[in-house]
C-alpha atoms as a PDB file:
ATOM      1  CA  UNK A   1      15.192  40.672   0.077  1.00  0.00           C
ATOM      2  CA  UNK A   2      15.311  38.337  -3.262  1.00  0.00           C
ATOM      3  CA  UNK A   3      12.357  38.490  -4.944  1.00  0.00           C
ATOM      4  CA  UNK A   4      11.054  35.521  -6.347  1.00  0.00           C
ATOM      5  CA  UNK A   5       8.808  35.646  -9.690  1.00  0.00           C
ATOM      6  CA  UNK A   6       5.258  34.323  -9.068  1.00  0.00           C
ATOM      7  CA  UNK A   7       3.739  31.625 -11.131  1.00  0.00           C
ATOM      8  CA  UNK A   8       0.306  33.345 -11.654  1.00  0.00           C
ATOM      9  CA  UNK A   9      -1.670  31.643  -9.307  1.00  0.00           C
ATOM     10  CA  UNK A  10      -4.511  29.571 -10.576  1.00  0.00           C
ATOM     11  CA  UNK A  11      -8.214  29.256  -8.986  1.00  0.00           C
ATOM     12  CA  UNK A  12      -8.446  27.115  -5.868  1.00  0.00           C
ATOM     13  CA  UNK A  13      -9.911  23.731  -7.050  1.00  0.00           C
ATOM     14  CA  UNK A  14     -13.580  22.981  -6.159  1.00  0.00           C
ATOM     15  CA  UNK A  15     -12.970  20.103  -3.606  1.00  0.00           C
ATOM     16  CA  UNK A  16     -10.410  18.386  -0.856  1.00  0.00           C
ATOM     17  CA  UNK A  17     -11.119  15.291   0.562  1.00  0.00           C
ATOM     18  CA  UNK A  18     -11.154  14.534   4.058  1.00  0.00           C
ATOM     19  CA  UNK A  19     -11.302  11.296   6.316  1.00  0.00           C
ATOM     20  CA  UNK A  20     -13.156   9.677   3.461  1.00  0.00           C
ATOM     21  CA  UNK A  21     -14.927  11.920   1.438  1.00  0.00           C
ATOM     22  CA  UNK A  22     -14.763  14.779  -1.112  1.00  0.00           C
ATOM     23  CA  UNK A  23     -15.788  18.332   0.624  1.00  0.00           C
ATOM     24  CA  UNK A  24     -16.155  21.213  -0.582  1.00  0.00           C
ATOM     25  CA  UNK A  25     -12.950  23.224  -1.024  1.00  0.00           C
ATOM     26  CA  UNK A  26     -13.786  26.237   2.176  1.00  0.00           C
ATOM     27  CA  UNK A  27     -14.914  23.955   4.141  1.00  0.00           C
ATOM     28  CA  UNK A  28     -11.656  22.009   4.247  1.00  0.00           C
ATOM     29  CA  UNK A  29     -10.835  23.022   8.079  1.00  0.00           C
ATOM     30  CA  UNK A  30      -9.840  21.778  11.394  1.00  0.00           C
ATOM     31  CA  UNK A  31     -10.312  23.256  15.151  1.00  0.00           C
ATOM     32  CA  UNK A  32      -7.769  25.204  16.671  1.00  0.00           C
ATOM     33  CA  UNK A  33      -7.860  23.480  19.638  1.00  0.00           C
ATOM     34  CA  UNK A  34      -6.565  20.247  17.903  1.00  0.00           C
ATOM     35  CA  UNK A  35      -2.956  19.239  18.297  1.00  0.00           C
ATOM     36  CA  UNK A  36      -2.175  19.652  14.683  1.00  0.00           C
ATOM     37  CA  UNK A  37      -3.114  23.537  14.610  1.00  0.00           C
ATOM     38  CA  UNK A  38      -1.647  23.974  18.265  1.00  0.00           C
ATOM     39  CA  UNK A  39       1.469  21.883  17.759  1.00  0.00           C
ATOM     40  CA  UNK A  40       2.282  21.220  14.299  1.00  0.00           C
ATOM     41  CA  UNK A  41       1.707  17.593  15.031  1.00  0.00           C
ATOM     42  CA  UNK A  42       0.373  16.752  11.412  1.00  0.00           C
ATOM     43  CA  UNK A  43       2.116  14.323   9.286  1.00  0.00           C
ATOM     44  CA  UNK A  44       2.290  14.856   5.255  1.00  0.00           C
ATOM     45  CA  UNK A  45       3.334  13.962   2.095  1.00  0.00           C
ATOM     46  CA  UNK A  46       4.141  15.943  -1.187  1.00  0.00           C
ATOM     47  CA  UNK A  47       3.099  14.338  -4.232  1.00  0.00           C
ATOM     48  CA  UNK A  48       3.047  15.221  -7.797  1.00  0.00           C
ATOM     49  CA  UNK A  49       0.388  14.388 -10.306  1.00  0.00           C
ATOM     50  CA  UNK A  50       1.767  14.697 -14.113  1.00  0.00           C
ATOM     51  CA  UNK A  51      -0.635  15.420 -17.023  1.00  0.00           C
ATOM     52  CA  UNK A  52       0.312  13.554 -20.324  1.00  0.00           C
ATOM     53  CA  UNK A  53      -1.549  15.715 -23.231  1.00  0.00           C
ATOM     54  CA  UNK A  54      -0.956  12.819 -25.730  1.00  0.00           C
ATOM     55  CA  UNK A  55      -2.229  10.600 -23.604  1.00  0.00           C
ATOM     56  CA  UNK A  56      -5.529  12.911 -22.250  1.00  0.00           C
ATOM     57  CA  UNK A  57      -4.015  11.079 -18.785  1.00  0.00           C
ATOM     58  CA  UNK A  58      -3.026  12.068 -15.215  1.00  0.00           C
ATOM     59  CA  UNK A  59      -0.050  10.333 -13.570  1.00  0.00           C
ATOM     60  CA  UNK A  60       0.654  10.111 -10.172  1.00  0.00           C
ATOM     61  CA  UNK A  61       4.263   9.620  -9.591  1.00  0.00           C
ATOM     62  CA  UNK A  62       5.621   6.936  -6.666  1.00  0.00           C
ATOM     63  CA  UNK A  63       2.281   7.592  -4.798  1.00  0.00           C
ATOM     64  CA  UNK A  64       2.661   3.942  -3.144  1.00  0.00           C
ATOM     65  CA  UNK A  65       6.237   4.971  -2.122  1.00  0.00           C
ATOM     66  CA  UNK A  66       5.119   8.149  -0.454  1.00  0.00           C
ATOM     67  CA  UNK A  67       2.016   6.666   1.660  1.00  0.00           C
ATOM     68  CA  UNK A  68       4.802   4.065   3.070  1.00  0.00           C
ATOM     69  CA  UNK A  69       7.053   6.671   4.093  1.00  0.00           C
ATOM     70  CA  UNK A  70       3.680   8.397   5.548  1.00  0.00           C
ATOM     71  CA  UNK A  71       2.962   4.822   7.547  1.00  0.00           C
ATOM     72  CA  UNK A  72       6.756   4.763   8.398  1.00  0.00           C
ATOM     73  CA  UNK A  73       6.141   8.453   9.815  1.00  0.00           C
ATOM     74  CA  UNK A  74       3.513   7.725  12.097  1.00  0.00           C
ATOM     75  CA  UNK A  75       4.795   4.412  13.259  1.00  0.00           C
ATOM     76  CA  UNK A  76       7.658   6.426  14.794  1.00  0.00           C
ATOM     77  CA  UNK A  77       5.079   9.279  16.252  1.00  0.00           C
ATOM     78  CA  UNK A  78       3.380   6.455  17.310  1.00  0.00           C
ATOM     79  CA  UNK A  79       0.513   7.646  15.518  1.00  0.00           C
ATOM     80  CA  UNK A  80      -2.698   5.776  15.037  1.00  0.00           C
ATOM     81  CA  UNK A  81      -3.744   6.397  11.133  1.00  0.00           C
ATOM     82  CA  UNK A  82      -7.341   6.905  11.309  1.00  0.00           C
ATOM     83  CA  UNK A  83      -7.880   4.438   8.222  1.00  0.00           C
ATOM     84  CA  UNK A  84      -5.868   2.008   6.246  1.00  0.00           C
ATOM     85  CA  UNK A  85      -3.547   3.014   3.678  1.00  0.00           C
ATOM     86  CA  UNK A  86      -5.523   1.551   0.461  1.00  0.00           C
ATOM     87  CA  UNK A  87      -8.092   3.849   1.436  1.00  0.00           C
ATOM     88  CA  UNK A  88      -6.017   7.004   1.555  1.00  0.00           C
ATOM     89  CA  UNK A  89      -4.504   5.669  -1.939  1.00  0.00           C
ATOM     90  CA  UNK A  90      -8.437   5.550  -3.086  1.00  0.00           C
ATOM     91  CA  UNK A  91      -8.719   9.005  -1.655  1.00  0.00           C
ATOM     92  CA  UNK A  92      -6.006  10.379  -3.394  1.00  0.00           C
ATOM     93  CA  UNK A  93      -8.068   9.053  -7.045  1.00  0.00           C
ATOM     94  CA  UNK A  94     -11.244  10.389  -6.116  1.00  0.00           C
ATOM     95  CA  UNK A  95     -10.027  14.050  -5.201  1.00  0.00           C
ATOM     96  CA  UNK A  96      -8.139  13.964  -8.568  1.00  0.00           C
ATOM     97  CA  UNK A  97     -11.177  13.059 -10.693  1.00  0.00           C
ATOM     98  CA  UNK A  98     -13.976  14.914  -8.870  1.00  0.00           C
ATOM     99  CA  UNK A  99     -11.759  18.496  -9.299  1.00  0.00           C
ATOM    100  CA  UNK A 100     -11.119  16.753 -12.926  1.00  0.00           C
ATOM    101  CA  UNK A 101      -7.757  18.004 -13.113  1.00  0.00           C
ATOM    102  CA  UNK A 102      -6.316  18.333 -16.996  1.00  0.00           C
ATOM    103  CA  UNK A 103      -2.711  20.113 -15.662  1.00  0.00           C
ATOM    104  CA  UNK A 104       0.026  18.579 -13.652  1.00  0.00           C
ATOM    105  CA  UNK A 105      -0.946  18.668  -9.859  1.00  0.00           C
ATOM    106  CA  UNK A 106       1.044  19.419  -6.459  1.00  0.00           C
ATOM    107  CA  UNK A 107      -1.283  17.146  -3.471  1.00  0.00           C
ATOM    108  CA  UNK A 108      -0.892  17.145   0.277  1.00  0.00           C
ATOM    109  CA  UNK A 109      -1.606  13.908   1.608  1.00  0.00           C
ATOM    110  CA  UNK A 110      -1.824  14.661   5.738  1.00  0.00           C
ATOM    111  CA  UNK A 111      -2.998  12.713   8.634  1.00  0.00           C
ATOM    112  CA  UNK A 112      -3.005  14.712  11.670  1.00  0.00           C
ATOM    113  CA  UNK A 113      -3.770  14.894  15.211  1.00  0.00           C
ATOM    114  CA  UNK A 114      -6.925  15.929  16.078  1.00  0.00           C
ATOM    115  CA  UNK A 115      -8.080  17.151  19.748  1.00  0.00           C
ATOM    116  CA  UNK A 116      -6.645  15.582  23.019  1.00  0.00           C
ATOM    117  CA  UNK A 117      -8.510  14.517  25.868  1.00  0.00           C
ATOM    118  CA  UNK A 118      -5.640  12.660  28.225  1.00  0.00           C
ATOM    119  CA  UNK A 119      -4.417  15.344  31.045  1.00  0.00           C
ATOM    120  CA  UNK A 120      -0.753  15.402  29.492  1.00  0.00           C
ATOM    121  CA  UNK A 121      -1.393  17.821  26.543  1.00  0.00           C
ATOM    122  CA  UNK A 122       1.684  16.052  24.549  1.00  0.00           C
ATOM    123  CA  UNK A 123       0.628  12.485  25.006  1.00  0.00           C
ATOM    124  CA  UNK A 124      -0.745  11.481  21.335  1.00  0.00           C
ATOM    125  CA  UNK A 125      -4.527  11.363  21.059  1.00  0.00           C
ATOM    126  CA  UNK A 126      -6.073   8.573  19.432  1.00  0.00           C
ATOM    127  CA  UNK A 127      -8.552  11.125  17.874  1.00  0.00           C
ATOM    128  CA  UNK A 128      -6.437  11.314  14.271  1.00  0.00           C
ATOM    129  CA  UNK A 129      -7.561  12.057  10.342  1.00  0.00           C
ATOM    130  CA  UNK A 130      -6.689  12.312   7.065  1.00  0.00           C
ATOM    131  CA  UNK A 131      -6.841  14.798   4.461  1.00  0.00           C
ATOM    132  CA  UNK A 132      -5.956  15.276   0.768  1.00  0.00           C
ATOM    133  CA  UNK A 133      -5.484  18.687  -1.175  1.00  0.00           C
ATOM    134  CA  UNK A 134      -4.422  19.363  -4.780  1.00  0.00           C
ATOM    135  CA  UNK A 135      -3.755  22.769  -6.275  1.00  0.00           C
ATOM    136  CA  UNK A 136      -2.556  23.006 -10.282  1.00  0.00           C
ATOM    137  CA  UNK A 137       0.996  23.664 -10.468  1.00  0.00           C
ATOM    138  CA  UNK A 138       3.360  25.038 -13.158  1.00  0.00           C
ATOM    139  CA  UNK A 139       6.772  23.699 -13.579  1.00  0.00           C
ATOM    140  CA  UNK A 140       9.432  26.630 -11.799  1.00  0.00           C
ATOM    141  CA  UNK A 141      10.826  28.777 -14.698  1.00  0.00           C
ATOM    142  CA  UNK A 142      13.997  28.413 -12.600  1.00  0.00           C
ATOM    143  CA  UNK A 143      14.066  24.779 -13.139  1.00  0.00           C
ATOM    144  CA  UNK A 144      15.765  25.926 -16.448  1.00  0.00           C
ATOM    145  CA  UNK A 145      17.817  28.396 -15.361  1.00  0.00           C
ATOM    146  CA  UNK A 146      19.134  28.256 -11.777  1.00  0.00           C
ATOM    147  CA  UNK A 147      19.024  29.282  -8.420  1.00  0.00           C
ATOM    148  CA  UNK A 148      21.449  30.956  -6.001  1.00  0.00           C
ATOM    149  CA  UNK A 149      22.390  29.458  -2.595  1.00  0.00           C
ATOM    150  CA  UNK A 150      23.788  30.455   0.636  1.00  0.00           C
ATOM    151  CA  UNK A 151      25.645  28.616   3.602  1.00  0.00           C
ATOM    152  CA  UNK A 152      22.568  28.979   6.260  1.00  0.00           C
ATOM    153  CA  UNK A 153      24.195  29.978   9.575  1.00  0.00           C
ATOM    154  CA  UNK A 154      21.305  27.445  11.056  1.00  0.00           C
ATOM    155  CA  UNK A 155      22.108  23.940  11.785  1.00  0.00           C
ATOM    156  CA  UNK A 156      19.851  20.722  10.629  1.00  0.00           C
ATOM    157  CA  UNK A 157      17.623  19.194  13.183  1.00  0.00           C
ATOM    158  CA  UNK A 158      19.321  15.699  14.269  1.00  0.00           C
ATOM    159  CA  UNK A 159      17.944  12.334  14.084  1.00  0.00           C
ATOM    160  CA  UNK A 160      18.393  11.746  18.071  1.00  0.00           C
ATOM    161  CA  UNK A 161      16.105  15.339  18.728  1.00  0.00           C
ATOM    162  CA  UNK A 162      13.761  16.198  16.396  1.00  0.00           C
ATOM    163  CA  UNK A 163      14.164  13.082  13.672  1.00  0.00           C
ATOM    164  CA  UNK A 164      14.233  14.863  10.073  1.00  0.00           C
ATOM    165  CA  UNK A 165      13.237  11.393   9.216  1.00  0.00           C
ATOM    166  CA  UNK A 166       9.836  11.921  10.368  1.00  0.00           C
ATOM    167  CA  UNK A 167       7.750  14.103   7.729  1.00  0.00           C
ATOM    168  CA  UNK A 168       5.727  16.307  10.092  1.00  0.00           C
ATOM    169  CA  UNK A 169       4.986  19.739   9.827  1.00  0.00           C
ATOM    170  CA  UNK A 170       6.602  20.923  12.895  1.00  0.00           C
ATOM    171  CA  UNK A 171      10.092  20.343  11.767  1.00  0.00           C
ATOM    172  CA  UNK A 172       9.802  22.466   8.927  1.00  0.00           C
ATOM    173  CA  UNK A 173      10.344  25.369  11.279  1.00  0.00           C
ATOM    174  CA  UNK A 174      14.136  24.495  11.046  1.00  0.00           C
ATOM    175  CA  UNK A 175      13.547  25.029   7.428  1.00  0.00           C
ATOM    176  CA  UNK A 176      11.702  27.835   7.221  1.00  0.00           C
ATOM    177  CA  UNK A 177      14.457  30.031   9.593  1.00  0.00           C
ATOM    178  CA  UNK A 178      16.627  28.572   7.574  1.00  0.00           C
ATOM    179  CA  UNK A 179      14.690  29.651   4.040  1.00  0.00           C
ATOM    180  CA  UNK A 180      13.658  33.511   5.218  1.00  0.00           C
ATOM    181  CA  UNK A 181      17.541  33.952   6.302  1.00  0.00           C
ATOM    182  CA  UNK A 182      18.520  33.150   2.789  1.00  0.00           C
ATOM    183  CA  UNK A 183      15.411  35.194   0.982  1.00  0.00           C
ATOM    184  CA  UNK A 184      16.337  38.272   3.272  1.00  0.00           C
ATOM    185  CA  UNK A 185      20.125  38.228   2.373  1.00  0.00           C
ATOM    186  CA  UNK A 186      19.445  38.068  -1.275  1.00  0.00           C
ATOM    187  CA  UNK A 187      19.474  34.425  -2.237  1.00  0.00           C
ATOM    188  CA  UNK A 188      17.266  32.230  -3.720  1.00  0.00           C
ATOM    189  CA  UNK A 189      17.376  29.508  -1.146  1.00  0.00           C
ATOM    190  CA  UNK A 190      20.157  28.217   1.527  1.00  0.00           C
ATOM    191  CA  UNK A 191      22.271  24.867   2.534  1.00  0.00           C
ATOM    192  CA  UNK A 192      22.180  23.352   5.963  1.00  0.00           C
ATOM    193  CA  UNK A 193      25.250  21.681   7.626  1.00  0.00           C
ATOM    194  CA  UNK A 194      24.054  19.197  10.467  1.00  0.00           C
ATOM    195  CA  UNK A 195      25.415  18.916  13.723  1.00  0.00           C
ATOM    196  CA  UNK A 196      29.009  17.066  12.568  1.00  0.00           C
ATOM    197  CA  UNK A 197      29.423  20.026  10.603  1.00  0.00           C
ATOM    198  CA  UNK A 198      28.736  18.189   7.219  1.00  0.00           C
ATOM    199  CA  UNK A 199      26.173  19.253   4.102  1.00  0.00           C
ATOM    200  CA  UNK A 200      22.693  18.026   5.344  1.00  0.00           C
ATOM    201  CA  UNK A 201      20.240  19.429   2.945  1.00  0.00           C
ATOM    202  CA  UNK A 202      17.889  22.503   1.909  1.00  0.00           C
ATOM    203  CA  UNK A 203      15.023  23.931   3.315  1.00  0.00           C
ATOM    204  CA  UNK A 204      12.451  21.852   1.218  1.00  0.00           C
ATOM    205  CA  UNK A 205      14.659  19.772  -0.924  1.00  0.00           C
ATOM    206  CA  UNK A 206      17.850  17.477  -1.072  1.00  0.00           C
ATOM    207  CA  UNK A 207      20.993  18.538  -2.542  1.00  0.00           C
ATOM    208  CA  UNK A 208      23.623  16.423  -4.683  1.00  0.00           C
ATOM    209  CA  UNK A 209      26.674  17.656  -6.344  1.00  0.00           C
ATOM    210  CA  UNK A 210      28.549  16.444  -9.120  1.00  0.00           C
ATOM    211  CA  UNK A 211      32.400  16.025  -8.822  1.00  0.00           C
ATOM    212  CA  UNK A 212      34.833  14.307 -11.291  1.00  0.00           C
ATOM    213  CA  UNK A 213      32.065  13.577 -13.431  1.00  0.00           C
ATOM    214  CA  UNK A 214      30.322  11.604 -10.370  1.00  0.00           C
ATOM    215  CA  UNK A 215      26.984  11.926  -8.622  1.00  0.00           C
ATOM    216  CA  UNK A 216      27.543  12.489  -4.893  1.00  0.00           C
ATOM    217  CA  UNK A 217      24.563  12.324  -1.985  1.00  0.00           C
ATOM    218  CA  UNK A 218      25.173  12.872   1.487  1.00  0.00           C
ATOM    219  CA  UNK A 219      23.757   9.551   2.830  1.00  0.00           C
ATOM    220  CA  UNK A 220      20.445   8.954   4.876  1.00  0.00           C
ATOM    221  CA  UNK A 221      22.369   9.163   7.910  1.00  0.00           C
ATOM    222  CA  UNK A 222      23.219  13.086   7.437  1.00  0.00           C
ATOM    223  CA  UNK A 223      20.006  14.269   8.780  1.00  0.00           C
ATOM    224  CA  UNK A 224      18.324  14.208   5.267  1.00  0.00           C
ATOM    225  CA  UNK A 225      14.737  13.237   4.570  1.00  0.00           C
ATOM    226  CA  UNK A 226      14.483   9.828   3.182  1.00  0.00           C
ATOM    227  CA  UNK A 227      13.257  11.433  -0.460  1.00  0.00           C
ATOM    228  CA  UNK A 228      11.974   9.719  -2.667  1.00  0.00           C
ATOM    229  CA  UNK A 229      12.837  12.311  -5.764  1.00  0.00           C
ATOM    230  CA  UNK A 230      16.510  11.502  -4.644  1.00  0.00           C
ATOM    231  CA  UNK A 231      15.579   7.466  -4.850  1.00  0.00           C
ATOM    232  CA  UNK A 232      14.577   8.707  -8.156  1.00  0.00           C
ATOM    233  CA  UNK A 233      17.297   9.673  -9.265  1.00  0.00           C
ATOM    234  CA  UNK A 234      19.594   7.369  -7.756  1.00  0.00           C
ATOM    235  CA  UNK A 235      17.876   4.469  -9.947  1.00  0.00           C
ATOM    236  CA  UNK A 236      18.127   6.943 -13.237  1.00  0.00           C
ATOM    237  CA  UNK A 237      21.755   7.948 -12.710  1.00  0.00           C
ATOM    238  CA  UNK A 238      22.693   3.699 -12.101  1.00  0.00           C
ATOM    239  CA  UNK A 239      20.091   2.664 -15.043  1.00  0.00           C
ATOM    240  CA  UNK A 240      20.337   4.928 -17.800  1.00  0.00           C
ATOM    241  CA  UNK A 241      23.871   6.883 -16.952  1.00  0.00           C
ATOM    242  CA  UNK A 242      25.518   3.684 -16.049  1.00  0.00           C
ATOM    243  CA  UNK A 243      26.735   5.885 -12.816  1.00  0.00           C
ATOM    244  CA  UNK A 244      26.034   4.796  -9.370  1.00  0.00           C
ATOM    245  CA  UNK A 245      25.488   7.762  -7.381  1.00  0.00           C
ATOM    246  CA  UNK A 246      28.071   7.696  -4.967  1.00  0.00           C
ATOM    247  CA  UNK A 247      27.013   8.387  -0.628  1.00  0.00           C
ATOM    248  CA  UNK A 248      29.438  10.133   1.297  1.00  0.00           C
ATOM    249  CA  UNK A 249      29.494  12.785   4.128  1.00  0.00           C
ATOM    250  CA  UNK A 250      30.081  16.135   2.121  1.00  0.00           C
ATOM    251  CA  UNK A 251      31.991  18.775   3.262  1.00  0.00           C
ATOM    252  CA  UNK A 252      30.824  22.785   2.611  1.00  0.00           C
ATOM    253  CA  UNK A 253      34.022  23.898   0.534  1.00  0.00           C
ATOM    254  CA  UNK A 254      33.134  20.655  -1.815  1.00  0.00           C
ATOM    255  CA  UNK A 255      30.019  22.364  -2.885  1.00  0.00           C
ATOM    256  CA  UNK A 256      32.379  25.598  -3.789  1.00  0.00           C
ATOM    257  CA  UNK A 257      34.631  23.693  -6.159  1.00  0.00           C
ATOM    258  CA  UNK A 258      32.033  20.911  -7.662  1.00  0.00           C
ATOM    259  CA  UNK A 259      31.090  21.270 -11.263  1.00  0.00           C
ATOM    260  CA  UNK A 260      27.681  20.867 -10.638  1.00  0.00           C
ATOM    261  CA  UNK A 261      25.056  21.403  -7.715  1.00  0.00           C
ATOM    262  CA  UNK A 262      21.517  20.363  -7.860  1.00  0.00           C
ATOM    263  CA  UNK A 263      18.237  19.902  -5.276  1.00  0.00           C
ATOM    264  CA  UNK A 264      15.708  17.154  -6.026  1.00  0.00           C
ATOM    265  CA  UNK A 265      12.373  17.242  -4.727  1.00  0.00           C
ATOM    266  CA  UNK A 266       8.504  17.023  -5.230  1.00  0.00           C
ATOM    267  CA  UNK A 267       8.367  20.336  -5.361  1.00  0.00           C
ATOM    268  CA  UNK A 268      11.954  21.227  -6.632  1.00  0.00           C
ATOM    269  CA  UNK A 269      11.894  18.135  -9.204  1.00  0.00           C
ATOM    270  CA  UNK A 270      15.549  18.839 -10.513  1.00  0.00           C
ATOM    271  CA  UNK A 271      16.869  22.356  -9.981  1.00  0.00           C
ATOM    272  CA  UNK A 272      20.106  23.571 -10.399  1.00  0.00           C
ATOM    273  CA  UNK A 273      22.318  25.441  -8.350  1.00  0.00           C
ATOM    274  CA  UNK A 274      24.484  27.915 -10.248  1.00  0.00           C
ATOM    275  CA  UNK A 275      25.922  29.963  -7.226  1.00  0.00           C
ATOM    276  CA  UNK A 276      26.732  29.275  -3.359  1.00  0.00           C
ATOM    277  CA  UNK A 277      27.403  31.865  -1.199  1.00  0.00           C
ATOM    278  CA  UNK A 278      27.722  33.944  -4.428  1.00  0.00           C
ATOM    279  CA  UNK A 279      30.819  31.687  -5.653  1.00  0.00           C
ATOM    280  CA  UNK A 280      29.902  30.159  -9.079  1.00  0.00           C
ATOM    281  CA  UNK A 281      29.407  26.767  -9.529  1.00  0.00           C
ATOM    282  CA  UNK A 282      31.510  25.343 -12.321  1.00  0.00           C
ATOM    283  CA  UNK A 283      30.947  27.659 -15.298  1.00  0.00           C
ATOM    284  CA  UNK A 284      27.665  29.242 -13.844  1.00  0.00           C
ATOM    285  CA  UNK A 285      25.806  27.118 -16.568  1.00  0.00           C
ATOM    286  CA  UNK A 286      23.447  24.539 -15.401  1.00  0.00           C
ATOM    287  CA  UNK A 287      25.731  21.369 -16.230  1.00  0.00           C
ATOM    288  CA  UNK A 288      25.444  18.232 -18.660  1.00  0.00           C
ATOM    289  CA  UNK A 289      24.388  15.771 -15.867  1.00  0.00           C
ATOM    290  CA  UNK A 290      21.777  17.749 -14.411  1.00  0.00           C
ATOM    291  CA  UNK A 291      20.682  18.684 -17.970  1.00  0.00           C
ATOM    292  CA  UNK A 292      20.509  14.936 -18.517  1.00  0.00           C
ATOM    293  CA  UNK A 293      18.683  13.357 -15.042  1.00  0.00           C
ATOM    294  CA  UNK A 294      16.385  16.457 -16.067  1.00  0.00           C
ATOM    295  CA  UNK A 295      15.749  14.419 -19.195  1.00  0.00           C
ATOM    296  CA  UNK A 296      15.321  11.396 -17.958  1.00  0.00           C
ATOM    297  CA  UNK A 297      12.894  12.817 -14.541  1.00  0.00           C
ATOM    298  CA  UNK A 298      10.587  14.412 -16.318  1.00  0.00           C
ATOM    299  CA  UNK A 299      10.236  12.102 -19.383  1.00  0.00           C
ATOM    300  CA  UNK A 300       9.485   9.550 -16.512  1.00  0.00           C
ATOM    301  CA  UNK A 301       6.860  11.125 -14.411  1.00  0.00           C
ATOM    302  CA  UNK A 302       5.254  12.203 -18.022  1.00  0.00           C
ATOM    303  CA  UNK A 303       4.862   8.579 -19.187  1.00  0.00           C
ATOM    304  CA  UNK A 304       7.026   9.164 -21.686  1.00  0.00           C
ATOM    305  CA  UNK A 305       9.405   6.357 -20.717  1.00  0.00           C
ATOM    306  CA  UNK A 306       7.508   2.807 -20.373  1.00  0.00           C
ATOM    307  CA  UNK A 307      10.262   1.286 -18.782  1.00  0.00           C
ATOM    308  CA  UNK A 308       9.118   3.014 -15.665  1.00  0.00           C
ATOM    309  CA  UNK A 309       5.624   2.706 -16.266  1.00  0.00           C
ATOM    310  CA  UNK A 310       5.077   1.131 -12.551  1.00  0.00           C
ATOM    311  CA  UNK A 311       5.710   4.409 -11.150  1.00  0.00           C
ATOM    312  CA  UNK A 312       3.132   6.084 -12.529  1.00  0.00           C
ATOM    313  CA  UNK A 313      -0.739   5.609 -11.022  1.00  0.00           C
ATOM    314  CA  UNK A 314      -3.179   6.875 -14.199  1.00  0.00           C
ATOM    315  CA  UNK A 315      -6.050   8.491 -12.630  1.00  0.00           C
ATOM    316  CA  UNK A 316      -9.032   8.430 -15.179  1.00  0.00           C
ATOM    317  CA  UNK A 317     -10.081   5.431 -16.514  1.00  0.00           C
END
């Protein structure tokens, strides 16, 4: 099994906030007999918070872009948010100053299901909540370097079963068989082909190749998650590279021959892919245009470039 090297892990932060208040961090809990812990049935968001040293300023990045796909995500669970999204926004703030964070930040922004009353035990319960974590992060060393990738032998979840669309923590199941198949064989992480037979995504992040000098994307209708990293990008590659990134159904032998592979995420931000299925991608080398949307990405969520300035939330005042 591939073993992954550990950012040292930092001290849990003193506080979480939860349905409208900041708790202390242990006692950040819910009952097991609620439908999130039984079921999975607990919508979230990632979201990174960037720290500007210059600056002495925290930036959250697209955090009014993420809360809308979390309202689009419960609309379609038919989920009844427990309180309106300019108060989970508000939330967000106050965990981030009262653990006064001086790092960049990974948060969870959830709203779950909480214990059902109604006889059918899958009928949604109008007894919901919402709850915010943040945890100090470190950028992935392999962010500069590369990762390896494998063809998973499991299939994406599908739009008209278990909608990838919706971010809920049940469907990461899909992900993580997917994920421990790849760590177990040796790989860093694997690619997912959808039901047509046609490159979906990763585990826990898109994935977009470069061919001919072009940005490709399988589109929205491939069973991907709607990310907003991959929006991201999509406005960085047309803005500042004068390249449209181009959305097409990809087939798996395209990845082998492409001269560059890449996942965006929260999580991932920009991280290249230098092998699949242990065939190298274009010289093995993380490649100009990744090097470049690296660039641009992180220069962006740093407040480095004021163009983009409206993407950015600064959290002290």
């Amino acid at each position: 099994m591939l073993e992954i090297s550990k950012v040292t892990p930092k001290a849990p932060p003193r506080y979480g906030w939860m349905n409208g208040q900041c708790i202390p961090w242990d006692q950040c809990s819910l009952h097991v007999s609620t439908q999130a812990a039984f079921f999975g049935a607990s919508l979230f968001e990632g979201v990174r918070a960037y720290w500007n040293a210059e600056r002495e300023q925290l930036y959250v990045f697209r955090l009014d872009e993420h809360l809308r796909r979390l309202e689009q995500s419960a609309k379609m669970l038919r989920m009844k948010l427990s309180m309106p999204i300019a108060d989970i926004r508000q939330g967000v703030l106050e965990l981030l100053r009262a653990n006064e964070f001086r790092s960049d930040v990974h948060l969870y922004v959830a709203s779950y299901f909480g214990i059902n009353h109604d006889p059918d035990p899958l009928f949604p319960t109008d007894d919901t909540g919402v709850y915010v974590t943040g945890t100090a992060v470190s950028r992935l060393p392999l962010v500069h370097t590369g990762i390896s990738a494998c063809m998973s032998s499991w299939r994406r979840i599908s739009d008209d079963s278990v909608p990838p669309r919706i971010k809920i923590g049940a469907n990461y199941q899909n992900s993580r068989l997917a994920q421990t198949e790849a760590r177990v064989n040796g790989y860093h992480t694997s690619v997912l082909l959808n039901s047509r037979g046609k490159v979906s995504e990763t585990p826990g992040a898109c994935l977009l190749m470069v061919r001919d000098g072009r940005v490709i994307s399988p589109p929205v209708t491939a069973d991907i998650l709607e990310s907003v990293t991959r929006k991201t990008l999509m406005s960085l590659s047309e803005a500042e590279l004068d390249s449209p990134v181009i959305e097409r159904d990809m087939d798996r032998t395209e990845l082998y021959i492409a001269e560059e592979v890449f996942l965006c995420g929260t999580i991932a931000e920009i991280l290249p892919v230098t092998t699949i299925d242990r065939i190298q991608v274009g010289d093995g080398e993380v490649g100009p245009v990744t090097r470049r949307l690296q660039e641009l990405y992180f220069g962006v969520t740093s407040g480095q470039l004021e163009a983009y300035k409206s993407w950015l939330l600064p959290v002290y005042e």
